[in-house]
Protein backbone atom coordinates (compact mmCIF):
# COMPACT_ATOMS: atom_id res chain seq x y z
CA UNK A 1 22.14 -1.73 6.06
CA UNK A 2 18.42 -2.19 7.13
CA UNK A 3 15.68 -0.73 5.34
CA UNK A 4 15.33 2.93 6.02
CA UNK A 5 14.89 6.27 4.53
CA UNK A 6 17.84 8.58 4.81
CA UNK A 7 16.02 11.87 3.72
CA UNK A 8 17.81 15.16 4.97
CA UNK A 9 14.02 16.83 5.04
CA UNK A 10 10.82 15.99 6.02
CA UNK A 11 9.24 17.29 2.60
CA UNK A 12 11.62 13.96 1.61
CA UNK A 13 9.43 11.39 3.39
CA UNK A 14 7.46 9.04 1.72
CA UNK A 15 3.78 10.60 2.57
CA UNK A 16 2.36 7.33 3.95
CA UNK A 17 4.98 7.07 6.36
CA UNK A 18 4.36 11.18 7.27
CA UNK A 19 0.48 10.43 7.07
CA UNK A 20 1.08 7.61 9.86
CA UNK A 21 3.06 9.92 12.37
CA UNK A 22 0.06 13.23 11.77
CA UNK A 23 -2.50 10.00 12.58
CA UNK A 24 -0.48 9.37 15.73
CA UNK A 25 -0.22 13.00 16.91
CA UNK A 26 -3.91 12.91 16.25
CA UNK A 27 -4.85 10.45 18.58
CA UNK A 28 -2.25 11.54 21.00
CA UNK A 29 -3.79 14.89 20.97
CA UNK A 30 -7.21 14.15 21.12
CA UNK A 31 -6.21 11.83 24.07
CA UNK A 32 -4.24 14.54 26.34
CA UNK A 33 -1.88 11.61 25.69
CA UNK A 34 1.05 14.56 24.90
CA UNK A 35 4.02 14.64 28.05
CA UNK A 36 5.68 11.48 27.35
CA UNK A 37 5.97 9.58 24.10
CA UNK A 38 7.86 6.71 23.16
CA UNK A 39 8.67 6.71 19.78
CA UNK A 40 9.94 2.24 18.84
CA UNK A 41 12.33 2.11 16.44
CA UNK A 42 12.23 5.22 15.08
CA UNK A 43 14.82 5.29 12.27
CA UNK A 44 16.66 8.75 11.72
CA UNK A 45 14.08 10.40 13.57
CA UNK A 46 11.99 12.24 11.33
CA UNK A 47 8.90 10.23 13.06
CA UNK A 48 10.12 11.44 16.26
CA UNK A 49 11.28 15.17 14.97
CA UNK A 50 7.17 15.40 13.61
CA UNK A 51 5.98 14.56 17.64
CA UNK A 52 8.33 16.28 19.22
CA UNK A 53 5.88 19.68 17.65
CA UNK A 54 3.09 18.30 20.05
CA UNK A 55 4.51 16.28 22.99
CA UNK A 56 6.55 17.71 25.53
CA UNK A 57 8.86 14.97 25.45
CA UNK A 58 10.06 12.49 22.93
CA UNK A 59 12.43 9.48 23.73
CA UNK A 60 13.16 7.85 20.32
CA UNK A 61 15.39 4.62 20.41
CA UNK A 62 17.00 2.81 17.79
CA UNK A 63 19.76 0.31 17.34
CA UNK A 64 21.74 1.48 14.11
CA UNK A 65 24.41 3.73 15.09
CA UNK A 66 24.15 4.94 11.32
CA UNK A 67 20.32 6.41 11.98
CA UNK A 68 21.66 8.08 15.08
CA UNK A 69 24.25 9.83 12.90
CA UNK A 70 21.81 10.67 10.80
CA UNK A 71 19.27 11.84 13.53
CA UNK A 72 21.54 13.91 14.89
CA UNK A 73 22.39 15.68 11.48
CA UNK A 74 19.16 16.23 10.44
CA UNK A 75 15.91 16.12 13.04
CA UNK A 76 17.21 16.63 16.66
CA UNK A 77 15.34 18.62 19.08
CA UNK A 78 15.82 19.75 21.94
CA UNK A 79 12.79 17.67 23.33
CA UNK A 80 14.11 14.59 22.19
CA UNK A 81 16.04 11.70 23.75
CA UNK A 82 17.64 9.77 21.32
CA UNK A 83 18.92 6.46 22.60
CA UNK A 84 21.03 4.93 20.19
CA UNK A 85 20.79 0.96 21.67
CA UNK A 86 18.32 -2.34 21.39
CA UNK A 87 14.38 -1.59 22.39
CA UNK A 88 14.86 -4.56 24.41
CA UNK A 89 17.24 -2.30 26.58
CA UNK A 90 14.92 -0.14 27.77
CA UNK A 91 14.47 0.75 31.36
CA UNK A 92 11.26 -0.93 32.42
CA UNK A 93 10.45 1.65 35.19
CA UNK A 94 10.00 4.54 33.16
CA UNK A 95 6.15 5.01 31.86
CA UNK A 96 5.13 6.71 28.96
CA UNK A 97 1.72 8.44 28.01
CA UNK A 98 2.03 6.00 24.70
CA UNK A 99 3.78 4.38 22.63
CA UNK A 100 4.14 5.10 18.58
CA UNK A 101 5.73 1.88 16.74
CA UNK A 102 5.53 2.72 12.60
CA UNK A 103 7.62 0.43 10.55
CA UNK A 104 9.32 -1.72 12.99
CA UNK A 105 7.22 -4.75 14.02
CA UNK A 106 7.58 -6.47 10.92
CA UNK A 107 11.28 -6.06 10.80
CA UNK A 108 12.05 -7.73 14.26
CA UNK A 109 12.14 -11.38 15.31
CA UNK A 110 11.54 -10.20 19.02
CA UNK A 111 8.24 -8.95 18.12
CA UNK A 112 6.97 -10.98 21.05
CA UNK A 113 9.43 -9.56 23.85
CA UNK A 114 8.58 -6.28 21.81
CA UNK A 115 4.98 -6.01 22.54
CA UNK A 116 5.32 -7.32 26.22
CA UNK A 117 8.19 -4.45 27.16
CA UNK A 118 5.74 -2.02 24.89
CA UNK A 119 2.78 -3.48 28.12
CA UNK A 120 4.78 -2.77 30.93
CA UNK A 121 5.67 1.04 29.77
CA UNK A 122 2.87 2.44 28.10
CA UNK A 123 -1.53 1.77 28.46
CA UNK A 124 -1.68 3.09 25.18
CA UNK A 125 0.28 1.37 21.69
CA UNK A 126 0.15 3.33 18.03
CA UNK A 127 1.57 0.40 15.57
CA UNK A 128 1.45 -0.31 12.14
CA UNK A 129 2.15 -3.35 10.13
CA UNK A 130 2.10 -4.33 6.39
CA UNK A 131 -1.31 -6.58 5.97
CA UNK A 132 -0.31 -10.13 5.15
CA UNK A 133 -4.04 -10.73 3.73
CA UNK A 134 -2.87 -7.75 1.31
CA UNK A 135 0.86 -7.61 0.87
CA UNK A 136 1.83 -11.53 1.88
CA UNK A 137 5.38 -11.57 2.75
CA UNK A 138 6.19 -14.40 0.50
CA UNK A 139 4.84 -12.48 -2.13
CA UNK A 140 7.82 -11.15 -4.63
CA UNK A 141 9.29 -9.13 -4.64
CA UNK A 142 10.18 -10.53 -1.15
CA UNK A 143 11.43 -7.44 1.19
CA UNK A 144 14.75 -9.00 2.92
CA UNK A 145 14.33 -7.10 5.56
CA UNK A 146 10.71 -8.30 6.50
CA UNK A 147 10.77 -11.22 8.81
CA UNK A 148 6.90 -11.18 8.34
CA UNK A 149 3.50 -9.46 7.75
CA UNK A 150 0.57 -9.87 10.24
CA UNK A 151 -3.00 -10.18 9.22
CA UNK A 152 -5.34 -8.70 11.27
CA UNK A 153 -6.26 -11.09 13.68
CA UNK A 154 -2.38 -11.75 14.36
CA UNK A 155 -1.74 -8.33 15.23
CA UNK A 156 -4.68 -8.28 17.76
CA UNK A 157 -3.36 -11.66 19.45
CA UNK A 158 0.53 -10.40 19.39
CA UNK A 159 -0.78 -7.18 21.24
CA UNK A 160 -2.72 -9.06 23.56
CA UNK A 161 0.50 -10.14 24.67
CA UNK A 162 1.38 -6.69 25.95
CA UNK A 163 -2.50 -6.26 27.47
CA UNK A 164 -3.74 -4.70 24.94
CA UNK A 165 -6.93 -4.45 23.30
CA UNK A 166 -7.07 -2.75 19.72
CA UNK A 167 -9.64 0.13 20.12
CA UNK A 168 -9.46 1.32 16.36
CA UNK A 169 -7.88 0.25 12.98
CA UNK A 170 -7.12 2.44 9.90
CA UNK A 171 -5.60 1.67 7.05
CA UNK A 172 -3.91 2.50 3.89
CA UNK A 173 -4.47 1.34 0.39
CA UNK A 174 -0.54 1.72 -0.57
CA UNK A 175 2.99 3.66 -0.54
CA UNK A 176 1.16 5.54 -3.32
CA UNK A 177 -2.19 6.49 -1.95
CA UNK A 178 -1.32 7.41 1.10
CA UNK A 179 -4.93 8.59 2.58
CA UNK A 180 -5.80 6.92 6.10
CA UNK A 181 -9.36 5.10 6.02
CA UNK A 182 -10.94 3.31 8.87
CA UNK A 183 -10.62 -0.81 9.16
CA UNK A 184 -7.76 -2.78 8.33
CA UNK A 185 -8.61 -3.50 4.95
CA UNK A 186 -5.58 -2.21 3.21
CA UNK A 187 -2.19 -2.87 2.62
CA UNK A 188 -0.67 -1.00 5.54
CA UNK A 189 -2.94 -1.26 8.54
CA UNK A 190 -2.83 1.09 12.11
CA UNK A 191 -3.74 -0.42 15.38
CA UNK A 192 -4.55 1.75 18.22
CA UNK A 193 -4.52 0.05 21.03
CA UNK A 194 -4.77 0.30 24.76
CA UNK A 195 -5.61 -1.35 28.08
């Protein structure tokens, strides 16, 4: 099983992960960026249950049939399109106001292929990544289901890939103080990005 939280709730979330999606709708608010949203690897859904309150519509994907289950249990909407299959699947002529990628990138050895689908969809990319300047990968306890951690300057380059340009970076200190600062100076960093 991949790393994941199976809460039933959203009062069950680990607050930085909530704290990441109210950043998103944030930014997606302030930017009229609210018909179509993409949420990447979304888990169960709860990421995708909190947009769905703000954008009119909300296609999550995942590939674990188990999350799906789960999803379907727990946080569907009727303003959500769950599609239980590989990112890489997607349809590349559909076109969404932006795309929202929280704890995904660092799972994936596609990241590449990832970023450059994410290009051809979206002008605008919400993505987070643990901060290998803070939290090295190598670093034990070793997460086994990390492939990798990006510093900074790797997470600008990898989006570049997809033509984008990071406009802003937040960040957060840790799983335990969840607040979202500006920079990427943390342990958890946000890149909002566009073209």
């Amino acid at each position: 099983m991949a790393e994941r939280q199976m809460i039933t709730r959203l009062e069950e979330s680990r607050p930085d992960h909530t704290m990441r999606y109210q950043l998103a709708i944030e930014v997606l608010r302030q930017n009229n960026l609210t018909a179509r949203v993409l949420d990447a690897g979304c888990g169960v859904g709860y990421g995708s249950h909190m947009l769905a309150e703000w954008v009119q519509a909300v296609t999550a994907v995942d590939i674990s049939t188990e999350a799906y289950q789960h999803y379907r249990q727990y946080f569907a909407r009727p303003n959500i399109t769950y599609l239980n299959q590989s990112l890489l699947a997607l349809d590349k002529d559909q076109q969404f106001d932006a795309i929202v990628c929280f704890e995904f990138i660092e799972h994936v050895t596609f990241a590449e292929e990832a970023v450059k689908l994410f290009g051809e969809l979206a002008d605008v990319l919400i993505i987070s990544s643990p901060n290998e300047l803070i939290r090295p990968w190598a670093m034990p306890p070793v997460n086994p289901y990390h492939v990798r951690h990006y510093t900074p300057q790797e997470l600008e380059e990898l989006l570049q890939l997809g033509g984008f340009t990071v406009r802003n970076w937040y960040h957060q200190k840790s799983g335990g103080q969840p607040q979202i600062h500006t920079g990427p100076d943390g342990k958890f960093m946000i890149a909002v990005a566009s073209k």
